[in-house]
C-alpha atoms as a PDB file:
ATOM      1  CA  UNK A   1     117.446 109.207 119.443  1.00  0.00           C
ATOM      2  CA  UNK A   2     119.771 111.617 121.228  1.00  0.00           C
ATOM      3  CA  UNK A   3     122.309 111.189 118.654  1.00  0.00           C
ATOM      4  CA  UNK A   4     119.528 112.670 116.560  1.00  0.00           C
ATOM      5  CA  UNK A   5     118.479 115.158 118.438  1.00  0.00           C
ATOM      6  CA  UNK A   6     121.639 117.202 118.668  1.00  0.00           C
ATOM      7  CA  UNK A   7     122.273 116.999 115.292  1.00  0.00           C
ATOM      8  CA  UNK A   8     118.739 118.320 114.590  1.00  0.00           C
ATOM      9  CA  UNK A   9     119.452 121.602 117.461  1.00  0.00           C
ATOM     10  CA  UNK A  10     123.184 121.752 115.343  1.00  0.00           C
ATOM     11  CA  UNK A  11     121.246 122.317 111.927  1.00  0.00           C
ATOM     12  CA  UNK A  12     118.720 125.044 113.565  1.00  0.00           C
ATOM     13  CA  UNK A  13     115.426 126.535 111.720  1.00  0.00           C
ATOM     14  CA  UNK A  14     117.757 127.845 109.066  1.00  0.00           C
ATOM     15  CA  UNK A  15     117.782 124.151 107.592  1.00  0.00           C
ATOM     16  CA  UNK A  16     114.012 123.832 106.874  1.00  0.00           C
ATOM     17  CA  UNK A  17     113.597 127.466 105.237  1.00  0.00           C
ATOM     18  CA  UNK A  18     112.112 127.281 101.952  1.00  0.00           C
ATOM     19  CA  UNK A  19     111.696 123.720 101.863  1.00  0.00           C
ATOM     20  CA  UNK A  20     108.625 122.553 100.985  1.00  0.00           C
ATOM     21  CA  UNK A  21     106.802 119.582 102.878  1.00  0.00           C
ATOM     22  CA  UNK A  22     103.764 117.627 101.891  1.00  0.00           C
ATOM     23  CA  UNK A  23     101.384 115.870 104.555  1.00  0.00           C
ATOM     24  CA  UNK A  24      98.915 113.915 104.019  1.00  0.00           C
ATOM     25  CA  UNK A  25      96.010 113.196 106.994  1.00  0.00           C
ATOM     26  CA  UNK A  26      97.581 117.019 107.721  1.00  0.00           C
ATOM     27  CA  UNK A  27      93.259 118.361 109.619  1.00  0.00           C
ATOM     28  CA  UNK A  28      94.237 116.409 112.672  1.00  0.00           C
ATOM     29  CA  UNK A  29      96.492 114.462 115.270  1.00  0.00           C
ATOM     30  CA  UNK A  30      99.944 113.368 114.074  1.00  0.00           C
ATOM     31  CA  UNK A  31      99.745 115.461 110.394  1.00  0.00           C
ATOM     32  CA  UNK A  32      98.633 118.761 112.159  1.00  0.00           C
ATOM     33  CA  UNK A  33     101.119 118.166 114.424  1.00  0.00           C
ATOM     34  CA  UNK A  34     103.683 117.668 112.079  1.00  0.00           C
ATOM     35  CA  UNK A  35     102.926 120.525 109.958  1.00  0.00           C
ATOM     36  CA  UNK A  36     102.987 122.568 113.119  1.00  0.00           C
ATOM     37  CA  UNK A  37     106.229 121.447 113.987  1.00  0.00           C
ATOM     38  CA  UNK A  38     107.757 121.986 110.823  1.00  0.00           C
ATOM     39  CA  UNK A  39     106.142 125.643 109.756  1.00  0.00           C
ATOM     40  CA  UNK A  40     108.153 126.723 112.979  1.00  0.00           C
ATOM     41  CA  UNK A  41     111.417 125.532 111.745  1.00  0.00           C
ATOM     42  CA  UNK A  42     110.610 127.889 108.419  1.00  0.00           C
ATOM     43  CA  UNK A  43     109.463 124.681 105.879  1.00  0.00           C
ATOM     44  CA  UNK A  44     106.714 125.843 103.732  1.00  0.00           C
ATOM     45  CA  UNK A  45     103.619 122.981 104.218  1.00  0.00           C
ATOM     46  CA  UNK A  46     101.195 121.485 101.460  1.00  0.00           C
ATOM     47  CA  UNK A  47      98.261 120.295 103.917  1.00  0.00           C
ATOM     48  CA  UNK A  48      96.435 117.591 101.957  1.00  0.00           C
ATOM     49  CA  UNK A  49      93.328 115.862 103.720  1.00  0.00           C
ATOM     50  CA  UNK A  50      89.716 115.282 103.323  1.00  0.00           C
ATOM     51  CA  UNK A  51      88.365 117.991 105.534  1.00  0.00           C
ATOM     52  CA  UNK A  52      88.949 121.056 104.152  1.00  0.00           C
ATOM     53  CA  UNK A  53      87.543 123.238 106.379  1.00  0.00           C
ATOM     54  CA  UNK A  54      90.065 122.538 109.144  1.00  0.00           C
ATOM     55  CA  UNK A  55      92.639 122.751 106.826  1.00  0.00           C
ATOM     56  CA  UNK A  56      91.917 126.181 106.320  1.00  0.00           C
ATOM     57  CA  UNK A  57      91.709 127.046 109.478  1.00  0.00           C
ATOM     58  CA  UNK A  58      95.291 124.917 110.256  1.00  0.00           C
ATOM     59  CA  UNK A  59      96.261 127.318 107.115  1.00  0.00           C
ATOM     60  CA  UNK A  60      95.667 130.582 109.062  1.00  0.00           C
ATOM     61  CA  UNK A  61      97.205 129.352 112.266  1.00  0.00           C
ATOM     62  CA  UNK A  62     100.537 128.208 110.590  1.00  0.00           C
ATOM     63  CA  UNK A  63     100.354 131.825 107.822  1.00  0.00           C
ATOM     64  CA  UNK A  64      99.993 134.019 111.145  1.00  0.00           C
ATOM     65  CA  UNK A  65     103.499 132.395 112.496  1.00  0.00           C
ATOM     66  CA  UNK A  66     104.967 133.765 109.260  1.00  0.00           C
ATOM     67  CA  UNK A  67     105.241 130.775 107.373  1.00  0.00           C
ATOM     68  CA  UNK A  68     103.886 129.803 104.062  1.00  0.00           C
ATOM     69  CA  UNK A  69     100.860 126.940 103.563  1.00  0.00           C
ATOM     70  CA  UNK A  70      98.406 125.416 101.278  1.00  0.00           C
ATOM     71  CA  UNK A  71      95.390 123.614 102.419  1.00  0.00           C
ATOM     72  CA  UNK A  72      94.584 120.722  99.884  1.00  0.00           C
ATOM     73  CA  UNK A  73      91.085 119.144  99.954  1.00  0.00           C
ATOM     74  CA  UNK A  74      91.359 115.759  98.377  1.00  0.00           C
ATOM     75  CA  UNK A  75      90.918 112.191  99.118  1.00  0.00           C
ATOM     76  CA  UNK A  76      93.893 109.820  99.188  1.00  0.00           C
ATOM     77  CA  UNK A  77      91.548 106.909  97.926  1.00  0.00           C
ATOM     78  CA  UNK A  78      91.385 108.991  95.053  1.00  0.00           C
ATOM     79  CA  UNK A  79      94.312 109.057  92.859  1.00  0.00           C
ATOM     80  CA  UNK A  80      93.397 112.136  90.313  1.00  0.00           C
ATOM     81  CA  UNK A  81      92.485 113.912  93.563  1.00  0.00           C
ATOM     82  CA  UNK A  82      96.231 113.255  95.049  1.00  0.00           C
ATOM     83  CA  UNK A  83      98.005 114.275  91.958  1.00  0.00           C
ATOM     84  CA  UNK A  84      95.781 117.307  91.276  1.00  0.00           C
ATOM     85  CA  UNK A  85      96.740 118.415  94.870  1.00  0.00           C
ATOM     86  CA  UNK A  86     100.643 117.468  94.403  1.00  0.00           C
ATOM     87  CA  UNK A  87     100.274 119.880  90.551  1.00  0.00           C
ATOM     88  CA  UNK A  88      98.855 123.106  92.709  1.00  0.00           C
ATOM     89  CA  UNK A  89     101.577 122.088  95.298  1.00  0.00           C
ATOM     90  CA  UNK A  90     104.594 122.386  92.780  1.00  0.00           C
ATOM     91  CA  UNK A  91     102.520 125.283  90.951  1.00  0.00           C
ATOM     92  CA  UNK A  92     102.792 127.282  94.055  1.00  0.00           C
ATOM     93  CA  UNK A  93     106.145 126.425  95.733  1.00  0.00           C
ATOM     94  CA  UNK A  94     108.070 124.958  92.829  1.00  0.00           C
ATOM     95  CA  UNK A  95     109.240 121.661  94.082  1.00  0.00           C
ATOM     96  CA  UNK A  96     107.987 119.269  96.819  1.00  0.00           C
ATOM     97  CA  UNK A  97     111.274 118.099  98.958  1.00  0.00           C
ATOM     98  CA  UNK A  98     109.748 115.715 101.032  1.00  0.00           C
ATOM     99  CA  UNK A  99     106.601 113.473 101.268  1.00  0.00           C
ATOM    100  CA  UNK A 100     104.795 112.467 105.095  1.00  0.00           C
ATOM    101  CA  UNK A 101     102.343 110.147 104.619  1.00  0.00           C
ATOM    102  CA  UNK A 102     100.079 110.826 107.571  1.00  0.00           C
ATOM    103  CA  UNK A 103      97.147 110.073 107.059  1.00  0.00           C
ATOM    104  CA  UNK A 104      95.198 106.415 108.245  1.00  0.00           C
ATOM    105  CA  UNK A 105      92.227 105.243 109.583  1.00  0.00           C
ATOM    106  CA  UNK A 106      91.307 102.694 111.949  1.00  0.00           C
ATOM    107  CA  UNK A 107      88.511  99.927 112.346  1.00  0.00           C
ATOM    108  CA  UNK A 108      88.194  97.973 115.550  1.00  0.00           C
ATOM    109  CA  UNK A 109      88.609  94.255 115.524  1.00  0.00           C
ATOM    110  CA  UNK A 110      87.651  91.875 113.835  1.00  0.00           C
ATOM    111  CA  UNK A 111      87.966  91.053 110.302  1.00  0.00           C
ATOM    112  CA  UNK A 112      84.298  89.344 110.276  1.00  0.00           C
ATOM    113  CA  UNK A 113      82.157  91.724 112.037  1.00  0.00           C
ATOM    114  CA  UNK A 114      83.469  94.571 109.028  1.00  0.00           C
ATOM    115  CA  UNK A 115      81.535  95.601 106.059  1.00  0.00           C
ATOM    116  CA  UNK A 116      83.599  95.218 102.871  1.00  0.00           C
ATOM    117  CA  UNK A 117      83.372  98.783 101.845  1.00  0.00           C
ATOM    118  CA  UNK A 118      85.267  99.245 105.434  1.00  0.00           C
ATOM    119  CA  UNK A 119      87.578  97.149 104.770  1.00  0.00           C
ATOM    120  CA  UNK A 120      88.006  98.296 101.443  1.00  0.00           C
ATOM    121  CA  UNK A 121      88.033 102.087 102.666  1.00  0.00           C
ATOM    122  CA  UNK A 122      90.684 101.503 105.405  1.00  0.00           C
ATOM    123  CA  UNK A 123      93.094  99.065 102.879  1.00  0.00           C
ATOM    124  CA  UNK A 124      92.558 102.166 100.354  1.00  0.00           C
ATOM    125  CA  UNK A 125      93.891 105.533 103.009  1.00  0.00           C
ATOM    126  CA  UNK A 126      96.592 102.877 104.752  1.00  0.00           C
ATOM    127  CA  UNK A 127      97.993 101.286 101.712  1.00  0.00           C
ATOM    128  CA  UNK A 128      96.628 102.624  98.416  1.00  0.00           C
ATOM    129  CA  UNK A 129      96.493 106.366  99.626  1.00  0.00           C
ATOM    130  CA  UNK A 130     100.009 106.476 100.624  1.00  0.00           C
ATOM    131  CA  UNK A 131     101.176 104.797  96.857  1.00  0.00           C
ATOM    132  CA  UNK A 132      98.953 107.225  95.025  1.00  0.00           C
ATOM    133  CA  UNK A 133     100.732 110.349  97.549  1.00  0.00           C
ATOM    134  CA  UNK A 134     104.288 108.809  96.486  1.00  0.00           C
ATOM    135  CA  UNK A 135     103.486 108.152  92.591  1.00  0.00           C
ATOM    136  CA  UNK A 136     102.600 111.794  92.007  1.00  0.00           C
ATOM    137  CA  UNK A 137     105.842 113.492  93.599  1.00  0.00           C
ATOM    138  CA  UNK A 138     108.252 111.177  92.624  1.00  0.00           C
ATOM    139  CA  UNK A 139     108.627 112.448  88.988  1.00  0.00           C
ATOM    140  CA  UNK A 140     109.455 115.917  90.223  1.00  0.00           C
ATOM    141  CA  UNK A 141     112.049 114.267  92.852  1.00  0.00           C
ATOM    142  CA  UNK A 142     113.629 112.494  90.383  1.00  0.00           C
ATOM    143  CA  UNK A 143     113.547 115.110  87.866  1.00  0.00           C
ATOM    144  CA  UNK A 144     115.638 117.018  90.932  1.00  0.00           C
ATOM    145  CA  UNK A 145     117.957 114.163  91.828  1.00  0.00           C
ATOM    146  CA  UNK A 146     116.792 114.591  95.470  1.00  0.00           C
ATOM    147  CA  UNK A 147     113.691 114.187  97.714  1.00  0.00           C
ATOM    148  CA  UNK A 148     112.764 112.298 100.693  1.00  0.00           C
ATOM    149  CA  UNK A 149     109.610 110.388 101.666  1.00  0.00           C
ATOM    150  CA  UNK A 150     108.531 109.629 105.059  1.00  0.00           C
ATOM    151  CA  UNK A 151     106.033 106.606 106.030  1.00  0.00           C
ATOM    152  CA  UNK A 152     104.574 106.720 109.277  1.00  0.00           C
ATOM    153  CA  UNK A 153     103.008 103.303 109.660  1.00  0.00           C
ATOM    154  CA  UNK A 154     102.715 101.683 113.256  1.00  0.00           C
ATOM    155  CA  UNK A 155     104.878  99.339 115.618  1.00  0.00           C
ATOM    156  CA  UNK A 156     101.574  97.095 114.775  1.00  0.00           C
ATOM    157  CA  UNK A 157     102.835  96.660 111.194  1.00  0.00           C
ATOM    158  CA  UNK A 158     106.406  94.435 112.339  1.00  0.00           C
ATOM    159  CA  UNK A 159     105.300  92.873 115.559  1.00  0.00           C
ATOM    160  CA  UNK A 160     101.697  92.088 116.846  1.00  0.00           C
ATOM    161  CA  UNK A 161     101.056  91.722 120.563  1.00  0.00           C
ATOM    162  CA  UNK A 162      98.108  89.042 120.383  1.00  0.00           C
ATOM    163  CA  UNK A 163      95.139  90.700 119.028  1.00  0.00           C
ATOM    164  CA  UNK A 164      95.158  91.293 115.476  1.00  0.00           C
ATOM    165  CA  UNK A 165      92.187  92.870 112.435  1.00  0.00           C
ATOM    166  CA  UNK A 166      92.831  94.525 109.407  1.00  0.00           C
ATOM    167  CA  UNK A 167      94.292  97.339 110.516  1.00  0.00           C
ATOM    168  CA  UNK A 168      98.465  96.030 111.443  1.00  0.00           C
ATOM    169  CA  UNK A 169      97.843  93.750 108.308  1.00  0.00           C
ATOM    170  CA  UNK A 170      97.492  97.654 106.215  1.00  0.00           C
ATOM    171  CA  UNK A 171     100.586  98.602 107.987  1.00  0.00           C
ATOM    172  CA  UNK A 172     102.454  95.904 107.081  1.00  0.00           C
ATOM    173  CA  UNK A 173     101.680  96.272 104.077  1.00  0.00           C
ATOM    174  CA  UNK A 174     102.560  99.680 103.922  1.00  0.00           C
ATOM    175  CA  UNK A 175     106.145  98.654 105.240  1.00  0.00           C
ATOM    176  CA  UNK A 176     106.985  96.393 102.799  1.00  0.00           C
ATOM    177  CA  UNK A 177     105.973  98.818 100.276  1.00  0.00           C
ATOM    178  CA  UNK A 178     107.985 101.235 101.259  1.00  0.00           C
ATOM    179  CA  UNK A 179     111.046  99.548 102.065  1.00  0.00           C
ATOM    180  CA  UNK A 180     110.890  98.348  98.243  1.00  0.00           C
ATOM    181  CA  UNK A 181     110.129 101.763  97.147  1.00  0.00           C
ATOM    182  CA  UNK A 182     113.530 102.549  99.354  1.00  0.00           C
ATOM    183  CA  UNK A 183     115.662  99.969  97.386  1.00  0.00           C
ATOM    184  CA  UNK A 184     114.500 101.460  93.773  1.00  0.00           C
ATOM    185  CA  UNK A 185     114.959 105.234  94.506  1.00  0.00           C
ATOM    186  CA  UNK A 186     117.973 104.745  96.627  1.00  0.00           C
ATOM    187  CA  UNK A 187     120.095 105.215  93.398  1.00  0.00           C
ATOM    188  CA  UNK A 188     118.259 108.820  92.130  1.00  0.00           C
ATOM    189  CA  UNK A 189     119.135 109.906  95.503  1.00  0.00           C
ATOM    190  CA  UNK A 190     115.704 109.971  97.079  1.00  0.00           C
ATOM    191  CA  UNK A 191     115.316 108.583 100.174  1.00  0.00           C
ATOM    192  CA  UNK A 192     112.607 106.567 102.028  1.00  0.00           C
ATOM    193  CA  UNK A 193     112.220 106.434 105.891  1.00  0.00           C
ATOM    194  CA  UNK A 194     109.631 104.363 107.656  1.00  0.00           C
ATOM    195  CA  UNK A 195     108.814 106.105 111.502  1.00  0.00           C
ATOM    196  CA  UNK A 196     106.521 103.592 113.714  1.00  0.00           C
ATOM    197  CA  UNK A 197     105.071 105.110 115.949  1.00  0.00           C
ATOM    198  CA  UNK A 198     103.662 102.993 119.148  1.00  0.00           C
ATOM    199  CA  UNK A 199     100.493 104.016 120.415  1.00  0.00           C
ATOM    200  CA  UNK A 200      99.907 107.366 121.022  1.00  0.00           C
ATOM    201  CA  UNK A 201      96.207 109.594 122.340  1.00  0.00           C
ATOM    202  CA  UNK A 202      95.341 110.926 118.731  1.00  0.00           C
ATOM    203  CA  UNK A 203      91.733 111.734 117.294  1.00  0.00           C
ATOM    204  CA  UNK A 204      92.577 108.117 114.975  1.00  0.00           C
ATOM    205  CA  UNK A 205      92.151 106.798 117.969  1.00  0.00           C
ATOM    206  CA  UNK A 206      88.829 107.844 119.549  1.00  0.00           C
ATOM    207  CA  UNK A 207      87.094 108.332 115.905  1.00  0.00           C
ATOM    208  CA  UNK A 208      87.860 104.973 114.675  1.00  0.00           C
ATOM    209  CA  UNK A 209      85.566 103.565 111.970  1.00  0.00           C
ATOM    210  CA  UNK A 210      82.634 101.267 114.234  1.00  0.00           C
ATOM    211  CA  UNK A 211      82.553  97.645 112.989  1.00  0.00           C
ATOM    212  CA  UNK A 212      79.527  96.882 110.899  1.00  0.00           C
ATOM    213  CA  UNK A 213      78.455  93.865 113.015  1.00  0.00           C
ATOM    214  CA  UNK A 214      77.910  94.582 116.260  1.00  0.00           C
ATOM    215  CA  UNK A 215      76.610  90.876 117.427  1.00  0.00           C
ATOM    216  CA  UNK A 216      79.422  89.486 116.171  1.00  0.00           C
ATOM    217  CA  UNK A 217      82.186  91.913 117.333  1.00  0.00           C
ATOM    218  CA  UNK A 218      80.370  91.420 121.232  1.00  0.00           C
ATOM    219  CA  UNK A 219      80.489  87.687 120.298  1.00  0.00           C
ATOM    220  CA  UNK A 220      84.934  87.562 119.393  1.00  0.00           C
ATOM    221  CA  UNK A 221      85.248  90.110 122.997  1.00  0.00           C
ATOM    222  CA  UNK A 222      83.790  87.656 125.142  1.00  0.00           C
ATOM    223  CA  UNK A 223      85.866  84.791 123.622  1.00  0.00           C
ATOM    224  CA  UNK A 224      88.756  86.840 124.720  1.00  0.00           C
ATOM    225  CA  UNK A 225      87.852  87.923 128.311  1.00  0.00           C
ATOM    226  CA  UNK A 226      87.074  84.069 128.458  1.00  0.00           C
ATOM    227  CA  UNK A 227      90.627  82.894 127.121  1.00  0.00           C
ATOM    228  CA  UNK A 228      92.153  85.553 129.124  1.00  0.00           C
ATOM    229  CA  UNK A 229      91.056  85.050 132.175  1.00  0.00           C
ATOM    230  CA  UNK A 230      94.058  85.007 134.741  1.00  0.00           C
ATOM    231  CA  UNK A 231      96.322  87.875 132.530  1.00  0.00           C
ATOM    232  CA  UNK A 232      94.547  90.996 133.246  1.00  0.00           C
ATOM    233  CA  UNK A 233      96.844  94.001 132.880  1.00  0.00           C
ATOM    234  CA  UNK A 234      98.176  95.587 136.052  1.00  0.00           C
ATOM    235  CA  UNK A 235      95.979  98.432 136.900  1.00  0.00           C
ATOM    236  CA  UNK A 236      97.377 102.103 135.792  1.00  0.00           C
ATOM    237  CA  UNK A 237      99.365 104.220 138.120  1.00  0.00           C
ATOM    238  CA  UNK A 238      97.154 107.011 139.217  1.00  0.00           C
ATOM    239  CA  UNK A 239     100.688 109.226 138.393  1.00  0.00           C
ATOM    240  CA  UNK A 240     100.574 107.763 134.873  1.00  0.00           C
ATOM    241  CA  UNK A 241     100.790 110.212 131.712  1.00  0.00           C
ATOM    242  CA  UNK A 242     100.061 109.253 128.294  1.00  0.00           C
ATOM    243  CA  UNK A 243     102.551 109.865 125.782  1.00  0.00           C
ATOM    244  CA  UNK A 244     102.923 113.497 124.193  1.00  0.00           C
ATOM    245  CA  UNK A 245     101.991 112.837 119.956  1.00  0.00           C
ATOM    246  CA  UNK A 246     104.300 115.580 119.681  1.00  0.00           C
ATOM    247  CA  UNK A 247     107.105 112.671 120.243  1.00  0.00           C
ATOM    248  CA  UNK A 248     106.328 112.069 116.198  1.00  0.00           C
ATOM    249  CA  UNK A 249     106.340 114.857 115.020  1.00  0.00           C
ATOM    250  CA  UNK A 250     109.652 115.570 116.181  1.00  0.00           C
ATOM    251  CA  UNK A 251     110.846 112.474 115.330  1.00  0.00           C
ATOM    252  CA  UNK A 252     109.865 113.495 111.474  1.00  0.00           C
ATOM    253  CA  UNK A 253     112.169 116.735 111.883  1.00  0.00           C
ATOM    254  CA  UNK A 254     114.745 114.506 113.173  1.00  0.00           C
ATOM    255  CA  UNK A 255     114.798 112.239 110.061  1.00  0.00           C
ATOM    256  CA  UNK A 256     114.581 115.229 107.739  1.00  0.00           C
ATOM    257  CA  UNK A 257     117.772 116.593 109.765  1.00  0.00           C
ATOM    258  CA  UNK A 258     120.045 113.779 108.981  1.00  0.00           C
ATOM    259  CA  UNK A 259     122.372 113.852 106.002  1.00  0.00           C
ATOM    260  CA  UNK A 260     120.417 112.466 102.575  1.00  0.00           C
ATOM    261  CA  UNK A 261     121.717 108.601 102.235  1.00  0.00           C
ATOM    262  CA  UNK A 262     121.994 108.178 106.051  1.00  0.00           C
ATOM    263  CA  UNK A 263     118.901 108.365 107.455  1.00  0.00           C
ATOM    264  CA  UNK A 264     117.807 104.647 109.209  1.00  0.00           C
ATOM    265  CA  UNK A 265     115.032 102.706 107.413  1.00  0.00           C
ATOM    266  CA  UNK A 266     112.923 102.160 110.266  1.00  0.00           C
ATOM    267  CA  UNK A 267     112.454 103.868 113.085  1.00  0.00           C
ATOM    268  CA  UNK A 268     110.681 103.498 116.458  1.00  0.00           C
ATOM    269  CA  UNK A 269     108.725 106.073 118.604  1.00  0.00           C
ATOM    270  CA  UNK A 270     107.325 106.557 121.541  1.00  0.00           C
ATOM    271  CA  UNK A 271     107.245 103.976 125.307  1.00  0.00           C
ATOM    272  CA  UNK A 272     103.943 102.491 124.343  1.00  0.00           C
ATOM    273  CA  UNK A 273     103.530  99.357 121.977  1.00  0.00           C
ATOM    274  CA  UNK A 274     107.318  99.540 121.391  1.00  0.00           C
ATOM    275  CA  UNK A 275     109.407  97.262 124.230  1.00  0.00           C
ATOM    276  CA  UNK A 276     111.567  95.061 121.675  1.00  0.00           C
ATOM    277  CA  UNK A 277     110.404  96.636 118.338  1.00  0.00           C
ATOM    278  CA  UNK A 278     114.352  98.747 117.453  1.00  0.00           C
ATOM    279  CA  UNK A 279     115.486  95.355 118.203  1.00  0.00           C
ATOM    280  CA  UNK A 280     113.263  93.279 116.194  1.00  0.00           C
ATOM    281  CA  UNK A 281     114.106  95.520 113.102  1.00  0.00           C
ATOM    282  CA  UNK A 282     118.143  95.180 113.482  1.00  0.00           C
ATOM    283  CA  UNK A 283     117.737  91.456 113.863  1.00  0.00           C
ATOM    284  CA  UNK A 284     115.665  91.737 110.584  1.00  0.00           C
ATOM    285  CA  UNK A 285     118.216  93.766 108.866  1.00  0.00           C
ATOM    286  CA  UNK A 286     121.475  91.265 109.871  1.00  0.00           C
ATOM    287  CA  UNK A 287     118.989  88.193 108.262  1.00  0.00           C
ATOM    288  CA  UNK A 288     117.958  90.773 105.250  1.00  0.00           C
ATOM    289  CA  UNK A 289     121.897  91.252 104.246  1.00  0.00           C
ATOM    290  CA  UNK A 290     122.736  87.407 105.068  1.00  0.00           C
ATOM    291  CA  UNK A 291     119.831  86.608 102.442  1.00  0.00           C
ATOM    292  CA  UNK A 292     121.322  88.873 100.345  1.00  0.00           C
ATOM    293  CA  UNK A 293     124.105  88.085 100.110  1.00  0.00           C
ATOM    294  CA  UNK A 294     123.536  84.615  99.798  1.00  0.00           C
ATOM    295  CA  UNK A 295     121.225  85.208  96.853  1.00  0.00           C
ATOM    296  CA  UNK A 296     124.582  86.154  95.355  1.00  0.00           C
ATOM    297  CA  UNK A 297     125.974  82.345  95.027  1.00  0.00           C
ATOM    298  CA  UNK A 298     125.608  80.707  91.910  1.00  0.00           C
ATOM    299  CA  UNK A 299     123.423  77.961  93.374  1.00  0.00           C
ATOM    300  CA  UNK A 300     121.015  80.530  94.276  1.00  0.00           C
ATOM    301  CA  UNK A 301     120.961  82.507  90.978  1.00  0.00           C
ATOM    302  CA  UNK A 302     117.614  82.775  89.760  1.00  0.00           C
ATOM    303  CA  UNK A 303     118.504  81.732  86.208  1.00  0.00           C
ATOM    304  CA  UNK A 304     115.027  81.042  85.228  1.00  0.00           C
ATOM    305  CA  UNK A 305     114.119  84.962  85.652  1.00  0.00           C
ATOM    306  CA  UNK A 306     113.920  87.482  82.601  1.00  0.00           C
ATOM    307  CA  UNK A 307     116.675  89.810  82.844  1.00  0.00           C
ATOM    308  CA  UNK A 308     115.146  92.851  82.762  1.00  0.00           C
ATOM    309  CA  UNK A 309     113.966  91.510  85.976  1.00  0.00           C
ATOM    310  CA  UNK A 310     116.863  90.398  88.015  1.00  0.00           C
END
């Protein structure tokens, strides 16, 4: 990342004047932090989440630095709601340059103990919410031949440490949508960037969603103290500081400081939930462009395929 970094202090606030960023999950943690960050390098910020009220207040904060906002009630569950929010977004500024989609939930473990309409609410802000935020401003970035979207998922959503729920499976979906969504823009000139983020101290954190079933969630965590007995964690360093979320959000201005077309795929941030993760993801990519090119042999031509498809 320190490549990164001086290239971000090279380009200076002059870079992000008058462009115009959209965050979703923008009332809290990461997203407020982010649209801090960025309304003091001169971007103008659409702040899109569900509590308005905070947004407002986020909105005077950010307009009393001497930068331009909007605060944007809506629900990312809610397509018409997204895409109403992205129309007063390009009413206002007159182009969105670049899409952060910020804004998760999270549900303890485990997958039985969860009510449905949980499940179905976290699936719908981790993986639907952050399709619906990309389907509405792509038209206007294609329409400008430019534009760059930003997913922050989690290191949980390409490798998982033992424990597992819903929530790393939402991330990974998220990541292979948006890695797709990379290879179809990639020729409008729109790019896609995926920023994991390890685990950080963020309100997503200590307001996660409580599991429905209470008996049963009791009944998984005493399965695990009991498989787990003999690997208890080292105890913490009385010294020991948790990691700044601040680390993401300048890891977004980092990404939107490299040249369009060079920015990396994936990348990893922060010391927590991260030892191996950068080099799990080249390792992927050398396999990803040895399948592809592979798939280019005649005897693995899918012949069988319309072409419209291939």
């Amino acid at each position: 990342m320190a490549e990164q970094m001086d290239w971000s202090k090279m380009l200076g606030a002059g870079y992000f004047r008058d462009r115009t960023v959209l965050i979703t999950g923008a009332s809290s943690g990461i997203g407020r932090d982010i649209a801090m960050s960025l309304s003091r390098m001169g971007a103008q910020v659409a702040m899109l989440a569900r509590r308005k009220a905070l947004l407002d207040e986020l909105k005077q904060q950010v307009e009393s630095a001497g930068a331009r906002a909007l605060a944007l009630g809506a629900d990312v569950t809610h397509a018409s709601e997204v895409r109403a929010a992205v129309d007063r977004t390009l009413e206002t500024f007159g182009a969105i340059d670049i899409l952060v989609n910020s804004a998760g939930v999270l549900i303890p473990d485990n997958v039985e103990s969860m009510d449905p309409a949980d499940l179905e609410r976290m699936m719908g802000v981790n993986l639907y919410g952050t399709v619906h935020a990309m389907q509405a401003v792509l038209p206007s970035m294609r329409a400008a031949g430019s534009g760059l979207i930003i997913w922050i998922t989690s290191t949980l959503g390409r490798v998982l440490p033992g424990r597992g729920g819903l929530y790393p499976a939402t991330k990974w979906a998220a990541e292979g949508f948006a890695e797709s969504l990379r290879h179809q823009v990639a020729p409008l000139g729109i790019d896609v960037a995926i920023l994991e983020p390890g685990s950080f101290p963020t309100p997503a954190t200590f307001k996660s969603m409580v599991a429905d079933d209470q008996e049963v969630l009791a009944a998984y965590a005493a399965a695990v103290a009991t498989h787990t007995t003999g690997h208890r964690r080292a105890p913490a360093d009385p010294a020991y500081r948790p990691p700044d979320p601040q680390e993401v959000a300048d890891a977004v201005k980092l990404l939107i400081g490299l040249p369009a077309g060079r920015r990396p795929l994936r990348t990893v941030v922060g010391p927590v939930y991260t030892e191996g993760v950068a080099e799990y993801n080249e390792a992927y990519e050398e396999l990803r462009a040895r399948l592809e090119e592979v798939l280019r042999r005649p005897d693995q031509a899918i012949t069988w395929m319309p072409t419209t498809l291939r």
